[in-house]
N, C-alpha and C. Protein backbone atom coordinates (compact mmCIF):
# COMPACT_ATOMS: atom_id res chain seq x y z
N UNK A 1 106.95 79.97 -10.93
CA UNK A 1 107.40 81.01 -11.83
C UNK A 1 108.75 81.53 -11.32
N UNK A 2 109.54 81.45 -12.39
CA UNK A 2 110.93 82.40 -11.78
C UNK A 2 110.94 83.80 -12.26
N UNK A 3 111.76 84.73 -11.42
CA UNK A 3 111.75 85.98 -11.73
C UNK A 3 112.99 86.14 -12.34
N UNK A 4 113.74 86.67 -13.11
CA UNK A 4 115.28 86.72 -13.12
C UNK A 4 115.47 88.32 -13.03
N UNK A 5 116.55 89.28 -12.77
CA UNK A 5 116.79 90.53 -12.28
C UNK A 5 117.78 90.62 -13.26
N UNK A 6 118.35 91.42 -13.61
CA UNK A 6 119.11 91.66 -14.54
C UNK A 6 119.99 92.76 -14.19
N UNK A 7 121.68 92.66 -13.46
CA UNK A 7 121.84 93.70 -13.03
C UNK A 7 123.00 94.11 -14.25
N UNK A 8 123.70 95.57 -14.23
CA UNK A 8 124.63 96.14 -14.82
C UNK A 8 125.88 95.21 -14.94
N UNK A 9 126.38 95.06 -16.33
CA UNK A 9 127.94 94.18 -15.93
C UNK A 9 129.19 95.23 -15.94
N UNK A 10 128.82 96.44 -15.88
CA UNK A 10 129.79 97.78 -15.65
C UNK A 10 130.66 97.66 -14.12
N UNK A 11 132.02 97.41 -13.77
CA UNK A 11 132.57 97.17 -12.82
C UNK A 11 132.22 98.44 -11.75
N UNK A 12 131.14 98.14 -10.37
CA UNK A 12 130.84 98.92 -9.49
C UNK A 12 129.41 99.58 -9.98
N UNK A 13 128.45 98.87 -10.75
CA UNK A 13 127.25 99.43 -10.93
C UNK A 13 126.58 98.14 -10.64
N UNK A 14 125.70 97.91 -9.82
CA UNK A 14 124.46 97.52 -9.33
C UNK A 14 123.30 97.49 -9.94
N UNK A 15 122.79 99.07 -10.83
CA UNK A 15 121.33 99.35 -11.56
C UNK A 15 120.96 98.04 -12.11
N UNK A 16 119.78 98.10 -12.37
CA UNK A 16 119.01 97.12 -13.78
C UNK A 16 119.23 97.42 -14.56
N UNK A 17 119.05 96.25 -15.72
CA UNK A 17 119.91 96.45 -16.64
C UNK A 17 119.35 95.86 -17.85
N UNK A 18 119.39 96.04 -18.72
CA UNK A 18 119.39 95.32 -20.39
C UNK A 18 120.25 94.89 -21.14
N UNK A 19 120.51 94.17 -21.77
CA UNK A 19 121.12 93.98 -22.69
C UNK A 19 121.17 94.41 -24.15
N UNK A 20 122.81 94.80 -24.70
CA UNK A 20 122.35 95.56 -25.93
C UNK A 20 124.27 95.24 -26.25
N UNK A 21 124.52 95.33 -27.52
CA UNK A 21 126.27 95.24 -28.13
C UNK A 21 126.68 96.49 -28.54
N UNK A 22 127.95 96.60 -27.79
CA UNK A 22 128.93 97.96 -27.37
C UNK A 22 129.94 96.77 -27.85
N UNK A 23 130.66 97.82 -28.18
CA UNK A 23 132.04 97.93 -28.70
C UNK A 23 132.96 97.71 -27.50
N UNK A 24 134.15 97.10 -27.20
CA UNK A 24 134.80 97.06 -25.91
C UNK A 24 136.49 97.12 -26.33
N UNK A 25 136.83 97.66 -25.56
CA UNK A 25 138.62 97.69 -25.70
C UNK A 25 139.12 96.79 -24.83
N UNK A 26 139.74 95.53 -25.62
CA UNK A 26 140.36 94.62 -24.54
C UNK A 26 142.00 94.87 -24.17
N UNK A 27 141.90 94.46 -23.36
CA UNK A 27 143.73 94.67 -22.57
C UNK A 27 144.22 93.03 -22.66
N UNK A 28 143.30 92.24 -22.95
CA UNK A 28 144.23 90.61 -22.59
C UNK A 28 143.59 90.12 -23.66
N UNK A 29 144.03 88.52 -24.14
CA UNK A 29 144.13 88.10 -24.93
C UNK A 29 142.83 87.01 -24.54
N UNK A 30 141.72 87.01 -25.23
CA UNK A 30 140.54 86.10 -24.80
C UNK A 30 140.66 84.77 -25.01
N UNK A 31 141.30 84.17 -24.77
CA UNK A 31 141.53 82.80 -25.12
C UNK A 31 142.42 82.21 -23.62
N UNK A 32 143.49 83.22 -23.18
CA UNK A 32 144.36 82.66 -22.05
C UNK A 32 144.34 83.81 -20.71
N UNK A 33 143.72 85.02 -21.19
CA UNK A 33 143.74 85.76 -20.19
C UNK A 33 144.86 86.72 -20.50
N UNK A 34 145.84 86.50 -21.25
CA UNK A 34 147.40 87.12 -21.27
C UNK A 34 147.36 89.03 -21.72
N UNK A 35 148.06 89.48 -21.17
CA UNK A 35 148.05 90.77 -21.88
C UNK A 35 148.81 91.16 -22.91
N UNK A 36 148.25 91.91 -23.67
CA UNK A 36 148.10 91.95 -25.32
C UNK A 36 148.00 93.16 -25.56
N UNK A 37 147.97 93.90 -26.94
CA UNK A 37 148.09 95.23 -27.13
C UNK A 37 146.51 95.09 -27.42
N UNK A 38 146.25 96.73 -27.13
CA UNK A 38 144.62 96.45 -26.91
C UNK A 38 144.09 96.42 -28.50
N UNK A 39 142.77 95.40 -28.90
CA UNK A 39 141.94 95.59 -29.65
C UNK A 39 140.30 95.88 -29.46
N UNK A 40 140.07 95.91 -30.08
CA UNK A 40 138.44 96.30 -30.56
C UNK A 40 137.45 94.61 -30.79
N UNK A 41 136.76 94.66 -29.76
CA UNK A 41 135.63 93.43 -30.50
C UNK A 41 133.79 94.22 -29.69
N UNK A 42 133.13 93.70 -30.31
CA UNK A 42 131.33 93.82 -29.98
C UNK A 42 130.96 92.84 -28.82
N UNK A 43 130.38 93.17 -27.93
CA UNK A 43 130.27 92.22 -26.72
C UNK A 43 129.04 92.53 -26.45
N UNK A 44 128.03 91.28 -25.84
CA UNK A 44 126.98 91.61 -25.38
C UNK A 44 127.15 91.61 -23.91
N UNK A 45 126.63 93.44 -23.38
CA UNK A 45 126.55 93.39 -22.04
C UNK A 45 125.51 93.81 -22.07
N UNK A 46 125.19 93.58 -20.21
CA UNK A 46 124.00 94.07 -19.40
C UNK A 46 124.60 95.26 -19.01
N UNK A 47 123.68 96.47 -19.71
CA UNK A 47 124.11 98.01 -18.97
C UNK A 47 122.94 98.71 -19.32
N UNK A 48 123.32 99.54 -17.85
CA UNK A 48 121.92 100.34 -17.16
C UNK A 48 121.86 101.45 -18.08
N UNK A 49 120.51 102.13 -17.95
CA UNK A 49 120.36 103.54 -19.00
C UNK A 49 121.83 104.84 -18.51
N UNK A 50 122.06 104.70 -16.84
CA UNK A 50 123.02 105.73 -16.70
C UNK A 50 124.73 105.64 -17.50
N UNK A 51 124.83 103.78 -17.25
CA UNK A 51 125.89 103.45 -18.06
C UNK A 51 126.01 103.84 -19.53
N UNK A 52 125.15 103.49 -19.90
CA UNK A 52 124.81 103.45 -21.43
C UNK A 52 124.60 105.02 -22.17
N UNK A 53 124.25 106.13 -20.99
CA UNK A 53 124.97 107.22 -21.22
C UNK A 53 125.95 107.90 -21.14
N UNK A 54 126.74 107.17 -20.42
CA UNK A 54 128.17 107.35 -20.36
C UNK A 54 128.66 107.17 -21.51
N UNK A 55 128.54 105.86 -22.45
CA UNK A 55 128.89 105.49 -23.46
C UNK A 55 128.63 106.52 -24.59
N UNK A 56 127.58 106.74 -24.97
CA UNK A 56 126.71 107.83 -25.57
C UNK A 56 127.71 109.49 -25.55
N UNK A 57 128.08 109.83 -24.38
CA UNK A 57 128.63 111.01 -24.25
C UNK A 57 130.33 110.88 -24.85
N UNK A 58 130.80 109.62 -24.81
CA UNK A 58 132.13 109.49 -25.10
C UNK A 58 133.30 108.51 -24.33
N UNK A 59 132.25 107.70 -24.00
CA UNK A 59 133.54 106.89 -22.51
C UNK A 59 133.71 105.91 -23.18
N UNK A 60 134.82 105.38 -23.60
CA UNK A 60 134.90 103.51 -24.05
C UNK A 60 135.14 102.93 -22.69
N UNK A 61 134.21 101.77 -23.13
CA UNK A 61 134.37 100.46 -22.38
C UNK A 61 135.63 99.99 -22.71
N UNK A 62 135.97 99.79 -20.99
CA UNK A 62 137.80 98.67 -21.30
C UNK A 62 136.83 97.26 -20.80
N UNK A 63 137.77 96.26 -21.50
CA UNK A 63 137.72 95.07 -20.93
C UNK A 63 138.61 94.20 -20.87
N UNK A 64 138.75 93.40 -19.71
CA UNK A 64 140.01 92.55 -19.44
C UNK A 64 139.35 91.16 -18.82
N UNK A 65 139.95 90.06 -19.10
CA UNK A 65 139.53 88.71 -18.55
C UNK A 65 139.77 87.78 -19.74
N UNK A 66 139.18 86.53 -19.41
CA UNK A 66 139.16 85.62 -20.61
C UNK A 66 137.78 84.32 -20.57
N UNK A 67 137.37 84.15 -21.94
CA UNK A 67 136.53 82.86 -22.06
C UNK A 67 135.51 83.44 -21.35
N UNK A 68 134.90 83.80 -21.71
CA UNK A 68 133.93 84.33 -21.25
C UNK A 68 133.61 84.92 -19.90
N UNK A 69 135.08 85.14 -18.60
CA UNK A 69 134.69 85.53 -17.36
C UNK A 69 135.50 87.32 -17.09
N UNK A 70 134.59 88.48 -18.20
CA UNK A 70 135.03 89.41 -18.04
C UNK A 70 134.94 90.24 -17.20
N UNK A 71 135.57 91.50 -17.48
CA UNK A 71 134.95 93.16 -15.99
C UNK A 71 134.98 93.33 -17.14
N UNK A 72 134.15 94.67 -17.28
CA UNK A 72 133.73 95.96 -18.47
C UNK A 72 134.19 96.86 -17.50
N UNK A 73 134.87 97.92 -17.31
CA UNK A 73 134.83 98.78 -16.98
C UNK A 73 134.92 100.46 -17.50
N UNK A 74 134.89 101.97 -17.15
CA UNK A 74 135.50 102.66 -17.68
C UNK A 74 136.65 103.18 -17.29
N UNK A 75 137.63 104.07 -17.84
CA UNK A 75 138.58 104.33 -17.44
C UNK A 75 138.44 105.92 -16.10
N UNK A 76 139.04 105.88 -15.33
CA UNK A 76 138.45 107.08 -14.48
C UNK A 76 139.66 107.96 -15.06
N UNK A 77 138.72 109.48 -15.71
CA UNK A 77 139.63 110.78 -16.03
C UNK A 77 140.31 110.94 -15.11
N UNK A 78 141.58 111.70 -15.60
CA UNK A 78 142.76 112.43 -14.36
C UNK A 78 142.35 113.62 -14.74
C-alpha cells in the first residue's frame, strides 16, 4: 500500500494540504518562462486551510514559472 502526503504548494508552507482552483496572477509567460504583463488564469493547487484563508480574507496568489514548474506565492504587505 502507498501512502501519498499532500503538502501546501504556497512558497514557504509545509502544512497538508488539498487540492481545490484559485485564481493566480502570473508575472511570466507560461509557455517560455519570459516576463510579461501580469494576467489572470485558474490553477489547481495544493493549499492548506491557513493558506486558503489568507485567500478568503483578500491576498492574491502571484505566480511565476513555466510548463507546468510553478511557485504560488503571496505578496508580503509594506
Amino acid at each position: 500500500m502507498k501512502i501519498t502526503t499532500c503538502k501546501c504548494d504556497m512558497e514557504g508552507c509545509d502544512n497538508l494540504a488539498s487540492s481545490g482552483m484559485f485564481q493566480v496572477i502570473f508575472t511570466t509567460d507560461q509557455t517560455e518562462g519570459r516576463s510579461t504583463n501580469p494576467y489572470l488564469s485558474r490553477e489547481e493547487i495544493d493549499m492548506c486551510p491557513e493558506c486558503e484563508l489568507r485567500v478568503l480574507r483578500g491576498d492574491a496568489i502571484w505566480g511565476y514559472g513555466a510548463q507546468g514548474h510553478n511557485v504560488f506565492k503571496f505578496r508580503e504587505k509594506k
